[in-house]
Protein backbone atom coordinates (compact mmCIF):
# COMPACT_ATOMS: atom_id res chain seq x y z
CA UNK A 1 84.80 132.76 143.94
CA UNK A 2 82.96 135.85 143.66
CA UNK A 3 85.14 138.98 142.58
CA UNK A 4 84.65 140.96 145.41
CA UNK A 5 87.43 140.54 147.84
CA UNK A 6 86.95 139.98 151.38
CA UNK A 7 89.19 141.48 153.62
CA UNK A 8 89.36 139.55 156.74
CA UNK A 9 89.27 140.80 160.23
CA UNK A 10 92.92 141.35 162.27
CA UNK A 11 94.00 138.04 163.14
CA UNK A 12 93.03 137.37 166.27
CA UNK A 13 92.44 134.29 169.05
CA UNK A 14 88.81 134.35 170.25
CA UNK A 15 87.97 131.24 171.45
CA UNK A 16 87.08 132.56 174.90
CA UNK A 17 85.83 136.01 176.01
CA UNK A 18 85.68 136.88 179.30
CA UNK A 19 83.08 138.87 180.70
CA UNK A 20 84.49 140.98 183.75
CA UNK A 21 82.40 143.74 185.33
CA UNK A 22 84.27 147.13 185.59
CA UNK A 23 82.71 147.61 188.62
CA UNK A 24 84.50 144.51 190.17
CA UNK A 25 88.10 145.73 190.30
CA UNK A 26 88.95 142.57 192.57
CA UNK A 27 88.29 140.37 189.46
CA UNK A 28 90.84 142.41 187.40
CA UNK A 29 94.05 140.44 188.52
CA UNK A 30 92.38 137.17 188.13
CA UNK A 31 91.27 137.88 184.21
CA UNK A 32 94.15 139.19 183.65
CA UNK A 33 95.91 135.96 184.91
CA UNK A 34 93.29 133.45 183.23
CA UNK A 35 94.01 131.59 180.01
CA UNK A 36 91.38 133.66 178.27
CA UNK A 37 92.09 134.88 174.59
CA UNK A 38 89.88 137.75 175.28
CA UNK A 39 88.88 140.30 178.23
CA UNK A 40 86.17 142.97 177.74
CA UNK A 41 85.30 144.60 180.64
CA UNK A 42 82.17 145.51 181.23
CA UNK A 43 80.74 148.96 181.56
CA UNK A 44 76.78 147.99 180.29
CA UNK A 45 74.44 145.14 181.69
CA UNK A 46 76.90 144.11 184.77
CA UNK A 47 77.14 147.55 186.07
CA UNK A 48 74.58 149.40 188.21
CA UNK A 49 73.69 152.99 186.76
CA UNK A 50 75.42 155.05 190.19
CA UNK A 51 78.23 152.31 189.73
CA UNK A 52 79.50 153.14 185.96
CA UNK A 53 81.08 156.76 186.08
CA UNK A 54 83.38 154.97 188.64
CA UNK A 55 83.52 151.72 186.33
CA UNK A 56 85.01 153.91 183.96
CA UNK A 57 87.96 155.29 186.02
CA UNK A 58 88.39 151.49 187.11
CA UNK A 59 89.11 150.28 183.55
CA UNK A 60 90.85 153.27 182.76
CA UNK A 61 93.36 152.38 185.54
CA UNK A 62 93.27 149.31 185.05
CA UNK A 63 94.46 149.28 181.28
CA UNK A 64 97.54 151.11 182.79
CA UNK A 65 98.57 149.31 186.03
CA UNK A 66 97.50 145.34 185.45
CA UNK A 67 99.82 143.63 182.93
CA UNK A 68 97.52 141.79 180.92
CA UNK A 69 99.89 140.20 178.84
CA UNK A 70 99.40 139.02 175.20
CA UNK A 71 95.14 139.25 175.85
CA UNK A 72 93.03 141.11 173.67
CA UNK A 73 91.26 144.15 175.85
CA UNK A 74 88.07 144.67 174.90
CA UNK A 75 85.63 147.26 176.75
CA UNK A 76 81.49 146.94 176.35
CA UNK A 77 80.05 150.33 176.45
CA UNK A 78 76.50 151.18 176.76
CA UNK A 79 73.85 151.35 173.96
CA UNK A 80 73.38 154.12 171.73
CA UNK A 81 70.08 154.47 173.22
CA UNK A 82 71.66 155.76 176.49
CA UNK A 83 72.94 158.57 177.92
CA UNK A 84 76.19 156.75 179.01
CA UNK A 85 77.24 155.81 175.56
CA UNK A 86 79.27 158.86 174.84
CA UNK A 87 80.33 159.18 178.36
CA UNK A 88 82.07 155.97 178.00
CA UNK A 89 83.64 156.22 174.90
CA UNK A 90 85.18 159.56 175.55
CA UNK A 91 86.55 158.71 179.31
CA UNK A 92 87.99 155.32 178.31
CA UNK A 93 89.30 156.11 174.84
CA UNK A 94 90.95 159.25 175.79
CA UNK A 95 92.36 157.66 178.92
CA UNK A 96 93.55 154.69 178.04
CA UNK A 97 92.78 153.96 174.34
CA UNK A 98 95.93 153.28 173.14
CA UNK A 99 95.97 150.25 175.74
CA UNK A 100 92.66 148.97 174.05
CA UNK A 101 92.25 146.98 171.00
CA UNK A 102 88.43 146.51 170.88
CA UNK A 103 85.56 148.21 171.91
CA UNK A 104 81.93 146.43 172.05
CA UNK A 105 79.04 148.07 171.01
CA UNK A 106 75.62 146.11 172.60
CA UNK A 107 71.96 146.39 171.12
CA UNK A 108 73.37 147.17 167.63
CA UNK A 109 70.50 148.05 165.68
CA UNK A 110 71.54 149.88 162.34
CA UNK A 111 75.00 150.26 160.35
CA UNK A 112 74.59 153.81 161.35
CA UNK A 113 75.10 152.63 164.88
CA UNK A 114 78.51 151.60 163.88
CA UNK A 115 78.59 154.45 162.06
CA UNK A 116 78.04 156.75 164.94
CA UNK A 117 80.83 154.82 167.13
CA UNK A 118 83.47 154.94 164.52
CA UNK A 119 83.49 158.69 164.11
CA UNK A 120 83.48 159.10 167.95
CA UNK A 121 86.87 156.31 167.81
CA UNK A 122 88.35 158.33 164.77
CA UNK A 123 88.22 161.99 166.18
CA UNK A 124 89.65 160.80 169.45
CA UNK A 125 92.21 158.51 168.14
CA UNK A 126 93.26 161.86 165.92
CA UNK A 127 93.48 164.36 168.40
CA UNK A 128 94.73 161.84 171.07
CA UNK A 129 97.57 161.02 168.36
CA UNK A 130 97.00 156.92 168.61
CA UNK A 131 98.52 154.47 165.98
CA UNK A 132 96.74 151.39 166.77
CA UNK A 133 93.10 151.85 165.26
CA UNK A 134 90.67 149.85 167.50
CA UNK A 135 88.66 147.66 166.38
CA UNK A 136 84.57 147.35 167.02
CA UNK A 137 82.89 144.24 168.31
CA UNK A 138 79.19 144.16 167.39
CA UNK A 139 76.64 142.44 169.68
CA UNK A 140 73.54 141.33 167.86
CA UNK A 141 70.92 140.74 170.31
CA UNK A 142 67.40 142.48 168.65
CA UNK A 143 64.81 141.88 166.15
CA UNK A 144 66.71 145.57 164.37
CA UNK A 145 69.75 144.17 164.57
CA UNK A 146 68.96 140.43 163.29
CA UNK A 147 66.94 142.52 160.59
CA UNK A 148 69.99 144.63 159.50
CA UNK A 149 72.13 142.03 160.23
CA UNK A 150 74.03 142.47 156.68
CA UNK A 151 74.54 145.69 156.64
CA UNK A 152 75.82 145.84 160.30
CA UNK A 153 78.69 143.47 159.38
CA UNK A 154 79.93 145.61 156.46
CA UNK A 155 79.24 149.19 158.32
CA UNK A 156 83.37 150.27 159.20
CA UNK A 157 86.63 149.06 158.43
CA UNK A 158 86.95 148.71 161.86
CA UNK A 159 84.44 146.27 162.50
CA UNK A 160 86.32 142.65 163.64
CA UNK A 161 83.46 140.26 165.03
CA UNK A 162 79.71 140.03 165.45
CA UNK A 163 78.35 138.13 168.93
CA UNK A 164 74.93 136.81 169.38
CA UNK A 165 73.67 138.14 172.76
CA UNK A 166 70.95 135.51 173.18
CA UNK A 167 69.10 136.62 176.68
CA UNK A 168 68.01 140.37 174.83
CA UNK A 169 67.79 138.42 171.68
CA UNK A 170 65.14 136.23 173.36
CA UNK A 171 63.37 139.31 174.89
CA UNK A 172 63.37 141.41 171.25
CA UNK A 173 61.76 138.30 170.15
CA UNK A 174 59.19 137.73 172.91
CA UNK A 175 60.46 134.10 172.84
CA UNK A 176 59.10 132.05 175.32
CA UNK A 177 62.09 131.77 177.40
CA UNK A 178 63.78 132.65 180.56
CA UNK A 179 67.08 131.21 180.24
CA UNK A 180 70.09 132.53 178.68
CA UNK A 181 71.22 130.19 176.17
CA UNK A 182 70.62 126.41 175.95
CA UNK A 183 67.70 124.52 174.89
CA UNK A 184 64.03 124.82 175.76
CA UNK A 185 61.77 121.64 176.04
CA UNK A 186 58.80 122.31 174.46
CA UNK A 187 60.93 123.45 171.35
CA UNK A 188 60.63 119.84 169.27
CA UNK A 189 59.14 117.54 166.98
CA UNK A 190 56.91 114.42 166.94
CA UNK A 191 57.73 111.44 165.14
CA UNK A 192 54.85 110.29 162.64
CA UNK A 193 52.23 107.91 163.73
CA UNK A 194 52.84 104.42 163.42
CA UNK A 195 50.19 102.38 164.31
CA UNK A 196 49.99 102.01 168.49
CA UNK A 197 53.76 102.14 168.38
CA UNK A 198 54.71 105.18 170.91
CA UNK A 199 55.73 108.76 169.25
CA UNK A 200 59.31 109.58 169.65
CA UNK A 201 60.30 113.63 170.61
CA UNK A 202 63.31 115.47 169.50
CA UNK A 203 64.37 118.52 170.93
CA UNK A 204 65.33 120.91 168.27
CA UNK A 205 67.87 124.17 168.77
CA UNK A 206 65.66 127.34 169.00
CA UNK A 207 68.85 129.40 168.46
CA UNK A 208 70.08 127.42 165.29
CA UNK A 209 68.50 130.36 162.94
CA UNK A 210 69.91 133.49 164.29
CA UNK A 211 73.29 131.73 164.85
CA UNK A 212 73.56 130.54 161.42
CA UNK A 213 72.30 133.75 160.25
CA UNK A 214 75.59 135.82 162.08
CA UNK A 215 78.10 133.02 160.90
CA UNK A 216 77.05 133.73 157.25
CA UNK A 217 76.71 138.00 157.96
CA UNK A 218 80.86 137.62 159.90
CA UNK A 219 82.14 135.39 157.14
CA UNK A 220 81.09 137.09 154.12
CA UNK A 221 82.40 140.07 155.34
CA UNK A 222 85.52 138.96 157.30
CA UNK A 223 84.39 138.96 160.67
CA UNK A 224 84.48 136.42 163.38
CA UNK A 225 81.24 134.96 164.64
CA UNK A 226 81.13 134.46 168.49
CA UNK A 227 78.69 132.79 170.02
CA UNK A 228 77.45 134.62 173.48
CA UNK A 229 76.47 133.68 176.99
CA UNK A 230 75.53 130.38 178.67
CA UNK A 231 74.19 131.49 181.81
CA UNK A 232 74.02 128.16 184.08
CA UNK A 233 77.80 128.28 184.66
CA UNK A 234 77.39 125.05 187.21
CA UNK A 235 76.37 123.30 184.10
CA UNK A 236 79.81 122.24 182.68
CA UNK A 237 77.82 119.62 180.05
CA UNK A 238 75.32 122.34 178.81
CA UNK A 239 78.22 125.57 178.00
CA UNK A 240 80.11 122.43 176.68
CA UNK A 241 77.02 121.07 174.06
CA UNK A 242 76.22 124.76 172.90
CA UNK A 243 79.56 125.68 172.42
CA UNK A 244 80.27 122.85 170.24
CA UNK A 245 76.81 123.17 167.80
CA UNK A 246 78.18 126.92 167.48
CA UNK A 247 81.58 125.73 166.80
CA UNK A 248 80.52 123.00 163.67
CA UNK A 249 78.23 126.03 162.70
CA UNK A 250 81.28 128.22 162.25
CA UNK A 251 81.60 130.61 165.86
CA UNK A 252 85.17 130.90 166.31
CA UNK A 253 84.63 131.46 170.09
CA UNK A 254 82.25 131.40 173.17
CA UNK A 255 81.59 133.88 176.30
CA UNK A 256 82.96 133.08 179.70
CA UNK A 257 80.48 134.68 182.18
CA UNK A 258 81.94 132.76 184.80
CA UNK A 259 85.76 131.50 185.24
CA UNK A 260 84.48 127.85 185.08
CA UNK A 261 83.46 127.73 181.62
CA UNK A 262 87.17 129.20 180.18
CA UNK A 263 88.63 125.77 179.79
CA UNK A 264 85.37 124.32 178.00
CA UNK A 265 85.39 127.05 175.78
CA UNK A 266 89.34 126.57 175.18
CA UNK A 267 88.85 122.99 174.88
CA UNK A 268 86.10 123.20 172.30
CA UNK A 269 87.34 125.79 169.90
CA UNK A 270 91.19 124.46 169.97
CA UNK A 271 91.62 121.90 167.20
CA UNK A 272 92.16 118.13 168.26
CA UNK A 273 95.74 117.45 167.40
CA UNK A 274 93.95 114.88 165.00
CA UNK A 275 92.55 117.30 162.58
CA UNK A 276 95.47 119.42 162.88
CA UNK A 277 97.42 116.43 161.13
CA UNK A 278 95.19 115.57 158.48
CA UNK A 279 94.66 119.31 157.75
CA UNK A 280 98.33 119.52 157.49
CA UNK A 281 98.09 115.72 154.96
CA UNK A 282 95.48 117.28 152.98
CA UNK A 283 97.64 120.24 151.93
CA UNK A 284 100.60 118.38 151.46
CA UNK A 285 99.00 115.70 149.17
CA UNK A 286 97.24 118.84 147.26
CA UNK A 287 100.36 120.45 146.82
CA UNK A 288 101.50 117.11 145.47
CA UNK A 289 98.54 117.01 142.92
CA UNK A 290 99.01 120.13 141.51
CA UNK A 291 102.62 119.85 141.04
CA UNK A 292 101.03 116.66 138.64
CA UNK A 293 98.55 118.72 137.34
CA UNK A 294 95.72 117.27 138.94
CA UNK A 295 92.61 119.44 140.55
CA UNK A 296 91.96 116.43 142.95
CA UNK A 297 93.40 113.58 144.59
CA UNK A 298 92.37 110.86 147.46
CA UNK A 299 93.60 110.52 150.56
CA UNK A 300 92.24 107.81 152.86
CA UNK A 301 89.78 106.51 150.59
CA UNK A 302 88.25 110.05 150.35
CA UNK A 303 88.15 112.42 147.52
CA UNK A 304 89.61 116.08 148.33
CA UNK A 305 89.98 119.06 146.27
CA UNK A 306 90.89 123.05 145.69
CA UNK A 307 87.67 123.09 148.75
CA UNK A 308 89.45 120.67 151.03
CA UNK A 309 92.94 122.99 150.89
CA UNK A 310 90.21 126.13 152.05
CA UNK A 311 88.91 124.08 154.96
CA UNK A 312 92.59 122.68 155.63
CA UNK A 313 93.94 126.12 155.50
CA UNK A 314 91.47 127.37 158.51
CA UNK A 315 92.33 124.42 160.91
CA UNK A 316 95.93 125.11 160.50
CA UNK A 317 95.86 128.28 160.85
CA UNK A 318 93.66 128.30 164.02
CA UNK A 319 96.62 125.71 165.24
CA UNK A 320 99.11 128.17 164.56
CA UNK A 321 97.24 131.26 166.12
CA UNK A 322 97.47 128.79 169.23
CA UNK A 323 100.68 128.02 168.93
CA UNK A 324 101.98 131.55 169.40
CA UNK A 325 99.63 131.98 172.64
């Protein structure tokens, strides 16, 4: 291991984030009452510019009056690049911030971006007189952002995840998509020749890049990578196939932009009970091992080692995260 230290993010569930307007205050009760691990509501893309001074007020109040149990509250502001931004932050900190743990910051271009939020947190939480710092959730859906990627990750003490936002990802890009998530057709290969035999076609994953690309920016920096929104939400099969490539590429999590896909996403990022037992074998024959001295052992006909007790370590932790709800 290197010796620089990584200090990891809070400890937090995260393997579904719902997406609920703050415009919508009918939807409040029913987030509040779904088996999401996280809530942001939503004062950016899913609110209408006349629509978000009164979003505001509506996630203000609603931070106070809905119980929203053991959920982590998130609230999206509006980029840096608007007039809103500041509007948002102030209102919703000052009135309710000590009910929030996260705020999400879209469009992040630069770690002065970060920058810029964390002051506006810090002063507030000061003269406000909060305890519980809040954390920042960092959407990385431009060209700038996927550039500075890095540096984005390691920008504040506060920061706790990085998201891919695929749909302005795709646009930042010029990608030749409309879709918001999922695969595209025409991105494939060809088999080789052979003879008059006919050419096979593979579709490939045009998002494998930038997704890889976050997972390694979150990790080495303590963060957690979530993987954003799938938005064909009457396509159970689709959420449940991208979820699961950004799960075995190391997300920790998934957007819910409909109620429908909460389960998938809980499904796919809880560990089968399976794994969760040979995680817990692997540790106990490695702390068998080195109580012998030995650096490695096998265990079902397969070699494990000082890496296997790392990956162990994760699954049974995740189990245990569960466990406590």
């Amino acid at each position: 291991m290197s010796f620089k230290t990584i200090t990891p993010a809070p400890a937090r569930l995260n393997r579904c984030e719902l997406a609920v307007p703050g415009s919508s205050v009918k939807l409040f009760e029913k987030a509040a009452k779904s088996a999401a691990d996280v809530v942001f509501l939503d004062l950016e893309d899913a609110v209408a510019p006349d629509d978000k001074p009164q979003a505001r007020k509506n996630i203000v109040q609603a931070l106070h009056d809905i119980d929203w149990g053991r959920k982590v509250m998130s609230v999206r502001i509006n980029g840096l690049d608007t007039h809103y931004m500041y509007r948002d932050v102030v209102e919703v900190i000052e009135g309710a911030g000590d009910k929030l743990d996260l705020i999400m910051v879209p469009k992040v271009g630069t770690a002065a971006d970060i920058y810029a939020v964390d002051m506006l947190l810090t002063q507030i939480e000061t003269a406000k007189g909060f305890k519980k710092r809040i954390g920042i959730e960092a959407i990385i859906e431009t060209a700038l952002g996927m550039q500075n990627i890095h540096e984005i990750a390691a920008a504040s003490p506060r920061m706790e995840s990085l998201h891919f936002g695929v749909a302005d990802y795709a646009a930042s890009t010029r990608a030749r998509t409309t879709s918001i998530g999922g695969p595209n057709a025409l991105y494939g290969v060809l088999t080789d020749k052979d003879g008059d035999k006919p050419r096979d076609y593979f579709w490939g994953d045009m998002w494998h890049y930038a997704i890889s690309r976050m997972v390694v920016a979150a990790r080495a920096n303590g963060l957690r990578p979530i993987d954003g929104p799938f938005g064909d939400f009457s396509d159970n099969e689709g959420y449940t196939a991208q979820a699961n490539r950004a799960a075995i590429l190391g997300c920790e999590g998934k957007w819910a932009i409909h109620p429908a896909q909460i389960p998938l996403a809980n499904t796919v990022y809880t560990p089968p009970e399976a794994e969760v037992t040979k995680a817990r074998r692997i540790l106990e024959a490695m702390k068998e091992a080195q109580a012998k001295g030995q650096g490695a052992v096998a265990l079902d006909g397969k070699l494990i080692d000082i890496a296997s007790i790392r990956q162990a370590e994760g699954i049974v932790k995740q189990a245990e995260l569960i466990a406590k709800g």
